[in-house]
PDB file of N, CA and C in Angstrom:
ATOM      1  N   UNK A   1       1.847  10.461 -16.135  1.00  0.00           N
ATOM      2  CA  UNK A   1       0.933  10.200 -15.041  1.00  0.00           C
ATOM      3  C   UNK A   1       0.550  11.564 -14.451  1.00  0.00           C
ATOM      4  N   UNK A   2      -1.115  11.801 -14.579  1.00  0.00           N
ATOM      5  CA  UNK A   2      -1.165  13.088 -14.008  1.00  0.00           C
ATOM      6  C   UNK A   2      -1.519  12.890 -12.199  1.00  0.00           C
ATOM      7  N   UNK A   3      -1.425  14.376 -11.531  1.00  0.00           N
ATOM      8  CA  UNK A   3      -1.124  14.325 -10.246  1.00  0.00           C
ATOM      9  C   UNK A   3      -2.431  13.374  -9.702  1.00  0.00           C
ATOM     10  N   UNK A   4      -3.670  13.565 -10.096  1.00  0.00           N
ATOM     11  CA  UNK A   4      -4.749  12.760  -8.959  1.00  0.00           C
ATOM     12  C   UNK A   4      -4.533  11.361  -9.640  1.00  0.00           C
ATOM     13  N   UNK A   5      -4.298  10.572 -10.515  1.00  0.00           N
ATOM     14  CA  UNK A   5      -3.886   9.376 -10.811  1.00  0.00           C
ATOM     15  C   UNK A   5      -2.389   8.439  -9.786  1.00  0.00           C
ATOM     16  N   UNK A   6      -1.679   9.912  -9.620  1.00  0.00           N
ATOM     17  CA  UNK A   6      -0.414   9.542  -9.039  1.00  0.00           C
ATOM     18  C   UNK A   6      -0.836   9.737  -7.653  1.00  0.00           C
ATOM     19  N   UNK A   7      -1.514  10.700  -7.072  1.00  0.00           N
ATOM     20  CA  UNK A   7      -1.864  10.678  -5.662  1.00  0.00           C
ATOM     21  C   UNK A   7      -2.939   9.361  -5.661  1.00  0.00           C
ATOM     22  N   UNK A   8      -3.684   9.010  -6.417  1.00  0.00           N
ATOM     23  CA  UNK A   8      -4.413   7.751  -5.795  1.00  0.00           C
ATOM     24  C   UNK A   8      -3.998   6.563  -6.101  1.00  0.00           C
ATOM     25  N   UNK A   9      -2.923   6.340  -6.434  1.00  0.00           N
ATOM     26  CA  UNK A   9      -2.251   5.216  -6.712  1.00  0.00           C
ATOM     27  C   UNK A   9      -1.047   5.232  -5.182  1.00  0.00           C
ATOM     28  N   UNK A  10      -0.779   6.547  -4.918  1.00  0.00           N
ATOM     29  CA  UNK A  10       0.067   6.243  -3.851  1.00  0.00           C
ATOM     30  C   UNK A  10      -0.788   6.010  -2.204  1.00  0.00           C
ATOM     31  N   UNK A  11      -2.172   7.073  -2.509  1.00  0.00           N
ATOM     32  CA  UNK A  11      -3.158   6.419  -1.725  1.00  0.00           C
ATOM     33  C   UNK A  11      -3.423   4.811  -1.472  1.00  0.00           C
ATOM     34  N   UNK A  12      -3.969   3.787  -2.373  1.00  0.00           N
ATOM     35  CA  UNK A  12      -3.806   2.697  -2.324  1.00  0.00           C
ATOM     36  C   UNK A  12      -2.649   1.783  -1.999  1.00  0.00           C
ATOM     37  N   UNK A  13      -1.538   2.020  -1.982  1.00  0.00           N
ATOM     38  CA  UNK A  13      -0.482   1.774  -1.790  1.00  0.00           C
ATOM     39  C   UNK A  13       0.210   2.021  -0.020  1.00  0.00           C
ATOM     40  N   UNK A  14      -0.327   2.953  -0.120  1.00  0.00           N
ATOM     41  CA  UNK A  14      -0.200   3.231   1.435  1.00  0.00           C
ATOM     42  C   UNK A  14      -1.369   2.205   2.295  1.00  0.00           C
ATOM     43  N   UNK A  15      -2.162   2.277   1.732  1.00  0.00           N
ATOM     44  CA  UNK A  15      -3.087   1.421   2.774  1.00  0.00           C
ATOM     45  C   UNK A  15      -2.722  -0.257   2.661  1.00  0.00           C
ATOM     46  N   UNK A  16      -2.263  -0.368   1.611  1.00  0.00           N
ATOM     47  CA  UNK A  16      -2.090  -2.178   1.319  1.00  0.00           C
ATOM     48  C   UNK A  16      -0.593  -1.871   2.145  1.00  0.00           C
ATOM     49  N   UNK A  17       0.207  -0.989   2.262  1.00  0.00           N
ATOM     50  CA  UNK A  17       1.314  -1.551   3.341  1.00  0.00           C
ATOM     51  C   UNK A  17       1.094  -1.136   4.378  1.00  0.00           C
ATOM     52  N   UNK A  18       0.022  -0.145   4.948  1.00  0.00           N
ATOM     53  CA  UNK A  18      -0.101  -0.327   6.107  1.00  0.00           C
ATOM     54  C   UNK A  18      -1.122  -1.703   6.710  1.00  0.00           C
ATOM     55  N   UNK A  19      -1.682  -2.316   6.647  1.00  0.00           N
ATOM     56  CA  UNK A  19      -2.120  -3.505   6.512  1.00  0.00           C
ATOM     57  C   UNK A  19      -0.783  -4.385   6.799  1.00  0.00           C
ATOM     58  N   UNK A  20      -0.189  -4.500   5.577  1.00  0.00           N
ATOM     59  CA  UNK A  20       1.417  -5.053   5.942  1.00  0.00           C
ATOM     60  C   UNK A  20       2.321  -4.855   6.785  1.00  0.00           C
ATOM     61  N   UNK A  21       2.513  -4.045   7.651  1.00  0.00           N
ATOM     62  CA  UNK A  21       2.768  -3.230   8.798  1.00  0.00           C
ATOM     63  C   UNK A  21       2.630  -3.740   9.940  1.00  0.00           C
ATOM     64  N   UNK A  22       0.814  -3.475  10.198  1.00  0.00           N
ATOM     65  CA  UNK A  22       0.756  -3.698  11.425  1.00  0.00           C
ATOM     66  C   UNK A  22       0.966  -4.722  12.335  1.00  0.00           C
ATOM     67  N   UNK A  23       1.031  -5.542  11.622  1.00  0.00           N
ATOM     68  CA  UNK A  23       1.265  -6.787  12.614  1.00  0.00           C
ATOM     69  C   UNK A  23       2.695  -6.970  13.390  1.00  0.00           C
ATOM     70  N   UNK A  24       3.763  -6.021  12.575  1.00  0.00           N
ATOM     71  CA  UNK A  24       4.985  -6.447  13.470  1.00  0.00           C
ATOM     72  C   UNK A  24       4.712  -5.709  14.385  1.00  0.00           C
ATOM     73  N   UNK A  25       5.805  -6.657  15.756  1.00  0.00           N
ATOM     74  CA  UNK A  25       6.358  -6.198  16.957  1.00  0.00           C
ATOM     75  C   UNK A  25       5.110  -5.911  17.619  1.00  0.00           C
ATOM     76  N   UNK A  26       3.787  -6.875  17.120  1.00  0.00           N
ATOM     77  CA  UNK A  26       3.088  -6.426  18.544  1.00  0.00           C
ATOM     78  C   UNK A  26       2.792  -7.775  19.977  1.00  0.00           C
ATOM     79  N   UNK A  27       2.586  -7.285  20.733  1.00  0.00           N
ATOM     80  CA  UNK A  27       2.374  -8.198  21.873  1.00  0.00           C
ATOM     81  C   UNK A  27       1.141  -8.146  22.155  1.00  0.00           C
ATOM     82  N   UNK A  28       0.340  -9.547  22.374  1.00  0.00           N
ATOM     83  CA  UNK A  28      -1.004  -9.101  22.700  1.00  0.00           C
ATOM     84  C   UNK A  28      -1.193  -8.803  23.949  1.00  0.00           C
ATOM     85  N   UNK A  29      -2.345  -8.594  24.723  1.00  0.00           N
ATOM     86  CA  UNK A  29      -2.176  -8.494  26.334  1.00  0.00           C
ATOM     87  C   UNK A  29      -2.215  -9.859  27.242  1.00  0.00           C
ATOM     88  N   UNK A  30      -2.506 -11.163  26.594  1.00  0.00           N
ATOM     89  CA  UNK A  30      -2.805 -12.356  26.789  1.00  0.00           C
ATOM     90  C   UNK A  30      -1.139 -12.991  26.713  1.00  0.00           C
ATOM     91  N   UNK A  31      -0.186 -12.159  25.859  1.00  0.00           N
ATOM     92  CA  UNK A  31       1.364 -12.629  26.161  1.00  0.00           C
ATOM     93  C   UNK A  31       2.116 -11.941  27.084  1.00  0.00           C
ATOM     94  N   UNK A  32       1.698 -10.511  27.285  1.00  0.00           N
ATOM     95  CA  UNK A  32       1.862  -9.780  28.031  1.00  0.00           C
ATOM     96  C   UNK A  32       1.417 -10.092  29.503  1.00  0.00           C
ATOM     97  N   UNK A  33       0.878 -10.585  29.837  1.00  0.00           N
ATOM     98  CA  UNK A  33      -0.648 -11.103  31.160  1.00  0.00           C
ATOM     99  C   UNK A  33      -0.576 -10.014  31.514  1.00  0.00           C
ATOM    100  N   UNK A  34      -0.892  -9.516  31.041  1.00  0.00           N
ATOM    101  CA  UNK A  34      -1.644  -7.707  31.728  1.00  0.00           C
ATOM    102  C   UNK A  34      -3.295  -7.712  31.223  1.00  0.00           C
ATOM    103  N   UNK A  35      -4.280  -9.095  31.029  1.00  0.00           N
ATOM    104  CA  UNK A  35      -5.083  -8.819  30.364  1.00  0.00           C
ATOM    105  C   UNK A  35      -6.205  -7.527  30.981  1.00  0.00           C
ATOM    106  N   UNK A  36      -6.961  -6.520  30.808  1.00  0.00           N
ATOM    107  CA  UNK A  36      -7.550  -5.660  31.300  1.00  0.00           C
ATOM    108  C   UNK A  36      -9.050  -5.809  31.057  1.00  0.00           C
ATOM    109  N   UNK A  37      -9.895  -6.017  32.318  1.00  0.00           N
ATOM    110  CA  UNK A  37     -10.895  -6.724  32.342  1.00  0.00           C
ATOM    111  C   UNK A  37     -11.725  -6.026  31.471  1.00  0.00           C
ATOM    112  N   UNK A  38     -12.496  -6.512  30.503  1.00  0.00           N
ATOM    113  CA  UNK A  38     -13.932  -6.054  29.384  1.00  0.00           C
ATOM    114  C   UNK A  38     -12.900  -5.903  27.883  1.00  0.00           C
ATOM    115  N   UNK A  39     -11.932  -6.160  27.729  1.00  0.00           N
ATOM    116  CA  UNK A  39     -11.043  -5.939  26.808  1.00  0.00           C
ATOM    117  C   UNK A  39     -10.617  -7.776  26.222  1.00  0.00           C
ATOM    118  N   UNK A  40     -10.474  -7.803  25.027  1.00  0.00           N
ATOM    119  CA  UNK A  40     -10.176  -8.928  24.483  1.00  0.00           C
ATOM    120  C   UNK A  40      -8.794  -9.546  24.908  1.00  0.00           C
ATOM    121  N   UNK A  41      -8.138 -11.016  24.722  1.00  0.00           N
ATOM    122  CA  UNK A  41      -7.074 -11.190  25.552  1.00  0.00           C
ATOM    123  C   UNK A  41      -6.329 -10.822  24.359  1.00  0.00           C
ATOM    124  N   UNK A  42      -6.641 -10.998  22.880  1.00  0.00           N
ATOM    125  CA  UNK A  42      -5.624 -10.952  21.858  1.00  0.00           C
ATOM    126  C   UNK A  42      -5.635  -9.414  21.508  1.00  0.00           C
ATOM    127  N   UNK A  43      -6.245  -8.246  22.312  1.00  0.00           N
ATOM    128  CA  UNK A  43      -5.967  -6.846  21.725  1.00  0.00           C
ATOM    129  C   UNK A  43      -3.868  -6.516  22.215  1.00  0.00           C
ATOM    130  N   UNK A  44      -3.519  -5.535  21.340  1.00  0.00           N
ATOM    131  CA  UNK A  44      -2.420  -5.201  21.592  1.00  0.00           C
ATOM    132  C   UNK A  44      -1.973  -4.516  22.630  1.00  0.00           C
ATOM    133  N   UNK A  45      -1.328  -4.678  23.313  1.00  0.00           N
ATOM    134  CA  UNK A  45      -0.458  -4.189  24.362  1.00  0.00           C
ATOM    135  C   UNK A  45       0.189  -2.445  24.225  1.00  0.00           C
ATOM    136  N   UNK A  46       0.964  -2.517  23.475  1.00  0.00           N
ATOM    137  CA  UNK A  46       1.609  -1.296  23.192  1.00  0.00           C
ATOM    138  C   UNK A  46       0.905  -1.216  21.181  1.00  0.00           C
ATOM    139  N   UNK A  47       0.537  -0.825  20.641  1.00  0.00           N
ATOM    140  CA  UNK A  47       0.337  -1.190  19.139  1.00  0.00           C
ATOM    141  C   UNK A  47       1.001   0.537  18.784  1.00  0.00           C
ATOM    142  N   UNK A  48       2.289   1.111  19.156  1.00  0.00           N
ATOM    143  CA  UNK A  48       2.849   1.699  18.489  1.00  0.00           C
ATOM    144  C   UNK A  48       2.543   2.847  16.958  1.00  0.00           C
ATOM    145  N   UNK A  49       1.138   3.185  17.059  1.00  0.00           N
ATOM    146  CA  UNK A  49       1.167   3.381  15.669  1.00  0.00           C
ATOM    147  C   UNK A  49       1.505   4.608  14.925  1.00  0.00           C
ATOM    148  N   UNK A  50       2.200   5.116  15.697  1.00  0.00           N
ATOM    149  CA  UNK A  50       2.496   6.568  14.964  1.00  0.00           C
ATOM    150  C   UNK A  50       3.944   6.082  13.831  1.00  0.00           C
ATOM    151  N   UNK A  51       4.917   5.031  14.623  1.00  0.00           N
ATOM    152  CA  UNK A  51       5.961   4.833  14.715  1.00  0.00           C
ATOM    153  C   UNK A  51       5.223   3.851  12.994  1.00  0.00           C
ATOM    154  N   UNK A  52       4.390   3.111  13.137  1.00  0.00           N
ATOM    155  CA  UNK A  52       3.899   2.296  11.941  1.00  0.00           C
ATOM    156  C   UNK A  52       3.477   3.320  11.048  1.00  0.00           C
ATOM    157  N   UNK A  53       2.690   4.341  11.267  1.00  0.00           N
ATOM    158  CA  UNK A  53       2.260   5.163  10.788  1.00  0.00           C
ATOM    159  C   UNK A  53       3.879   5.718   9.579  1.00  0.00           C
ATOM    160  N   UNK A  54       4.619   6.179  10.039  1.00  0.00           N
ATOM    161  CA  UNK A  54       6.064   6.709   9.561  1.00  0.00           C
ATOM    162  C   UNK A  54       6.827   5.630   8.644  1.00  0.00           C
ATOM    163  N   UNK A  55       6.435   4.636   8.925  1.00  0.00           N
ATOM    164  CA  UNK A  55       7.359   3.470   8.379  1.00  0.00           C
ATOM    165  C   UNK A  55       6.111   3.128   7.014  1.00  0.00           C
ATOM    166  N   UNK A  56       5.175   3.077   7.285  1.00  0.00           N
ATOM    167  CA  UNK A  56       4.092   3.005   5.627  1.00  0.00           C
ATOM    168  C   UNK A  56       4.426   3.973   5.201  1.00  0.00           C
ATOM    169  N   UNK A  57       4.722   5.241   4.950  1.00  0.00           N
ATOM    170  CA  UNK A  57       4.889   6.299   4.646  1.00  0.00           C
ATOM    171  C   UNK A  57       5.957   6.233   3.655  1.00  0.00           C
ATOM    172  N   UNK A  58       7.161   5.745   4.307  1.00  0.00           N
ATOM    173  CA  UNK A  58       8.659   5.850   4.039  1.00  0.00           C
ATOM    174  C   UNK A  58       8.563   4.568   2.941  1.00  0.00           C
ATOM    175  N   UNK A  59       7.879   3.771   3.931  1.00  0.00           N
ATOM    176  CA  UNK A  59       7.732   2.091   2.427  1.00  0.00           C
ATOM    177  C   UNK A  59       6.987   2.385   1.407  1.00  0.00           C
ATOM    178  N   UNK A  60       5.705   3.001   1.174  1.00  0.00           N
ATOM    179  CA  UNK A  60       4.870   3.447   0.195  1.00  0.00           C
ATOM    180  C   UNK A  60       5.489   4.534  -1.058  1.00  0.00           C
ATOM    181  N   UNK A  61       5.983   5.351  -0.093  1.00  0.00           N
ATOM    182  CA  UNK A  61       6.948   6.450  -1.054  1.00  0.00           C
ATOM    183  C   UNK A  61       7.745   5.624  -1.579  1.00  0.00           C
ATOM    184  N   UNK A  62       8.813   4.408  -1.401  1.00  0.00           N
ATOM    185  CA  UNK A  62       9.276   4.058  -2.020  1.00  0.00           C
ATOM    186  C   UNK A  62       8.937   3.075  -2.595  1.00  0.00           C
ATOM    187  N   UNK A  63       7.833   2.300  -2.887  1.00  0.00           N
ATOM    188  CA  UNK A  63       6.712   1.449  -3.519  1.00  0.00           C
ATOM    189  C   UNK A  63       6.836   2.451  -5.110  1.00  0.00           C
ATOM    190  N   UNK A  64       5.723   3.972  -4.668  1.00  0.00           N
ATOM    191  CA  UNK A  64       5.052   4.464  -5.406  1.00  0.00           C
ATOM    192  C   UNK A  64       6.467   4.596  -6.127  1.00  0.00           C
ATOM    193  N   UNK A  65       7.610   5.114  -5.740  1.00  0.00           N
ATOM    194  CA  UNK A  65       9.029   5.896  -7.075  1.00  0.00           C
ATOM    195  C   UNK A  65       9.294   4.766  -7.644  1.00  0.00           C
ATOM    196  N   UNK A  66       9.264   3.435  -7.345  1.00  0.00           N
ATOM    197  CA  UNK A  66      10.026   2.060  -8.527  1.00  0.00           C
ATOM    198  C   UNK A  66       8.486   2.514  -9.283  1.00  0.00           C
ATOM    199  N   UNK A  67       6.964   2.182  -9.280  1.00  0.00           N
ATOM    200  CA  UNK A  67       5.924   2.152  -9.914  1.00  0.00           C
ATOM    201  C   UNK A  67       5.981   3.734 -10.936  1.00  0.00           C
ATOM    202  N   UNK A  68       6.382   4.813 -10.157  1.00  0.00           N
ATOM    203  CA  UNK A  68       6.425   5.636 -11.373  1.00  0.00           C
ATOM    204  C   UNK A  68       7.641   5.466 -12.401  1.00  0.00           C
ATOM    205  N   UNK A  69       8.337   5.461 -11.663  1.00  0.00           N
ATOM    206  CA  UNK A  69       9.990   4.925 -12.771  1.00  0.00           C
ATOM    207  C   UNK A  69       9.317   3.772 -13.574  1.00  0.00           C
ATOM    208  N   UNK A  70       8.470   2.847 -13.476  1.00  0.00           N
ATOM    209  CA  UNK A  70       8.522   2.086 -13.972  1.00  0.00           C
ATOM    210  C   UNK A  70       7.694   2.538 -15.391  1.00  0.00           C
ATOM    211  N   UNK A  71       6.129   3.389 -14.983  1.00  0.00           N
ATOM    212  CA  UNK A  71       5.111   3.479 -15.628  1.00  0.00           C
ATOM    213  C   UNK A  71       5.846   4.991 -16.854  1.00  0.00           C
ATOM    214  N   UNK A  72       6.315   5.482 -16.034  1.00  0.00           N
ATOM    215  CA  UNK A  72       6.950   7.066 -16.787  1.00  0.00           C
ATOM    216  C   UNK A  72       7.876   6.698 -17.724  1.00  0.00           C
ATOM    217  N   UNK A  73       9.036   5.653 -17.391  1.00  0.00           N
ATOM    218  CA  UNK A  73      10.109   5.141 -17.966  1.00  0.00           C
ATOM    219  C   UNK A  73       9.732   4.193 -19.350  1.00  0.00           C
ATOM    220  N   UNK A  74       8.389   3.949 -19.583  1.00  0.00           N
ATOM    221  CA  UNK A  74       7.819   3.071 -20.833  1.00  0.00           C
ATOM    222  C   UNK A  74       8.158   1.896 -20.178  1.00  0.00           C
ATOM    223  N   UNK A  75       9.223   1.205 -19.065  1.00  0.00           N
ATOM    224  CA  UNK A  75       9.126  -0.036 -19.382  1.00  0.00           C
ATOM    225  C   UNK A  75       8.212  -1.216 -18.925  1.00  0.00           C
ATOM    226  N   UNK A  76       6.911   0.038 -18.290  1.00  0.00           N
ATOM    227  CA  UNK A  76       5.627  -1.318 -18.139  1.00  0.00           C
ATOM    228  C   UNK A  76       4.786  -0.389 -18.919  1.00  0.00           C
ATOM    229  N   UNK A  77       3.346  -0.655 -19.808  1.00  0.00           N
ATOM    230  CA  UNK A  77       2.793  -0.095 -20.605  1.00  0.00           C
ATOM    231  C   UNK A  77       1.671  -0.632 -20.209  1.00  0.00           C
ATOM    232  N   UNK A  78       0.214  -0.273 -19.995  1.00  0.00           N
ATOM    233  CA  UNK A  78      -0.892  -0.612 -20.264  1.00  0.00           C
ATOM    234  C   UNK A  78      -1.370  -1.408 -20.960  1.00  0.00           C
ATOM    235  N   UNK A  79      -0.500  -2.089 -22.238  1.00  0.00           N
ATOM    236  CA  UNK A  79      -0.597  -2.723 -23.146  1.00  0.00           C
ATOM    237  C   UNK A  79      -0.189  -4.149 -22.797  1.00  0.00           C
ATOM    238  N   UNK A  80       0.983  -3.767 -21.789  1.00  0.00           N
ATOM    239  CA  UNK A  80       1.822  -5.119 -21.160  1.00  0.00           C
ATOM    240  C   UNK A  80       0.899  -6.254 -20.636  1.00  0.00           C
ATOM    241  N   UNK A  81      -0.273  -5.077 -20.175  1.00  0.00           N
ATOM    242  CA  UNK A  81      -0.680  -6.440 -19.222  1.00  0.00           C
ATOM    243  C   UNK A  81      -1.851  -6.739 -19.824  1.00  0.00           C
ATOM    244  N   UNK A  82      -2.071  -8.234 -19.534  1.00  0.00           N
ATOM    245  CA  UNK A  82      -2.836  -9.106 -20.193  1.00  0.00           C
ATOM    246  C   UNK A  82      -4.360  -8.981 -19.885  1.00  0.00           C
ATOM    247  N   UNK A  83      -5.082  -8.672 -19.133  1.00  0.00           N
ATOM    248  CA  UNK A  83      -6.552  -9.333 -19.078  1.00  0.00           C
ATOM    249  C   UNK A  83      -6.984  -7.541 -19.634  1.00  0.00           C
ATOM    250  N   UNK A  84      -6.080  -6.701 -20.063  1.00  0.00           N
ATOM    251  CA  UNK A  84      -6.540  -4.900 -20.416  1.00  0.00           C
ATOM    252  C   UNK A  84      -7.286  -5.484 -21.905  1.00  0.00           C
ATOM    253  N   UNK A  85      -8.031  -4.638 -22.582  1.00  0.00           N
ATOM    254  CA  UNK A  85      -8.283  -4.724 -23.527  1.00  0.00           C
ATOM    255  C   UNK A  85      -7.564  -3.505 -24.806  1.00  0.00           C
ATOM    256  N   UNK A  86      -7.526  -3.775 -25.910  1.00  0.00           N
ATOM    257  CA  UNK A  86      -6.836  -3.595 -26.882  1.00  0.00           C
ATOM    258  C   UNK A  86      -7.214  -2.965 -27.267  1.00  0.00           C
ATOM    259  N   UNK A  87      -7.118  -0.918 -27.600  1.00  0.00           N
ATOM    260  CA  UNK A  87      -7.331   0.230 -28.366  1.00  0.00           C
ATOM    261  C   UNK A  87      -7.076   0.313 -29.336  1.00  0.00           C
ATOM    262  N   UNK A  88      -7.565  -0.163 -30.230  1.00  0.00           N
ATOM    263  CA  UNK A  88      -6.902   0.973 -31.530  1.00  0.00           C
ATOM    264  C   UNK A  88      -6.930   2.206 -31.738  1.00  0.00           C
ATOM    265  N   UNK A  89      -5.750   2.879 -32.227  1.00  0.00           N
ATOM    266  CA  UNK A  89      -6.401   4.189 -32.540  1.00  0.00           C
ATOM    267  C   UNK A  89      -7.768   4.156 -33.959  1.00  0.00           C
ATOM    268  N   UNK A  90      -7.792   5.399 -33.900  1.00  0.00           N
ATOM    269  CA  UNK A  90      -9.485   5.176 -34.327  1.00  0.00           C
ATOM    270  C   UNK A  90      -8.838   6.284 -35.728  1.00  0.00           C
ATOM    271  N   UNK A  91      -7.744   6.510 -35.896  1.00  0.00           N
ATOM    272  CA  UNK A  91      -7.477   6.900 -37.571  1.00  0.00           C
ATOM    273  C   UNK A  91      -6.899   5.901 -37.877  1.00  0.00           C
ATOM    274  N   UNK A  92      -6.398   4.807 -37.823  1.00  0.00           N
ATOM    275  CA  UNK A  92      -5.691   3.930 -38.031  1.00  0.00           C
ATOM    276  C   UNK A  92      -7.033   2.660 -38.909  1.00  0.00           C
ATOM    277  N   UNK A  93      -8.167   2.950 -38.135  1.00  0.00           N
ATOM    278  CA  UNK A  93      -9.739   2.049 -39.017  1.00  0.00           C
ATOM    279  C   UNK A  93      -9.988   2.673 -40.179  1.00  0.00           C
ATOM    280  N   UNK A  94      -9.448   3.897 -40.183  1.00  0.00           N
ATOM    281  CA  UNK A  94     -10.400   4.848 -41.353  1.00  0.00           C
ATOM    282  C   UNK A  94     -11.596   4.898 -41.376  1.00  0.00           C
TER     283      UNK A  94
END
């Protein structure tokens, strides 16, 4: 796996768990009753995100090391998966 394949795979990865993320531990301002007038009742209260920010980070990095162990290690192959289409090598046609 070369580096911009491996950086944009951990790119994507980071964003699908931060997505996954955000929703814990928040309070809206409508559970909170602090609602603040011109502001929605379901916006977040405290929405923490540096702290979310650190925790995608830490989950993604360890997303991306099982996915390279997996892809580096041979035991998932391009070949494995089903809807890819099928290369031959092209000395192998003659």
């Amino acid at each position: 796996m070369n580096l911009v394949l491996a950086v944009a795979i951990y790119f994507v990865i980071w964003w699908i768990v931060l997505f996954a993320v955000l929703p814990f531990g928040i309070r809206t301002q409508h559970e909170a009753g602090e609602v603040v007038p011109g502001t929605e009742k379901s916006a977040p209260v405290a929405p923490r995100l540096g702290r979310k920010m650190i925790a995608t980070t830490i989950v993604a990095a360890i997303v991306f090391a099982m996915i390279y162990w997996l892809v580096e290690g041979g035991v998932v192959t391009l070949d494995d998966i089903p809807f890819l289409p099928r290369f031959e090598d092209a000395r192998v046609r003659g």
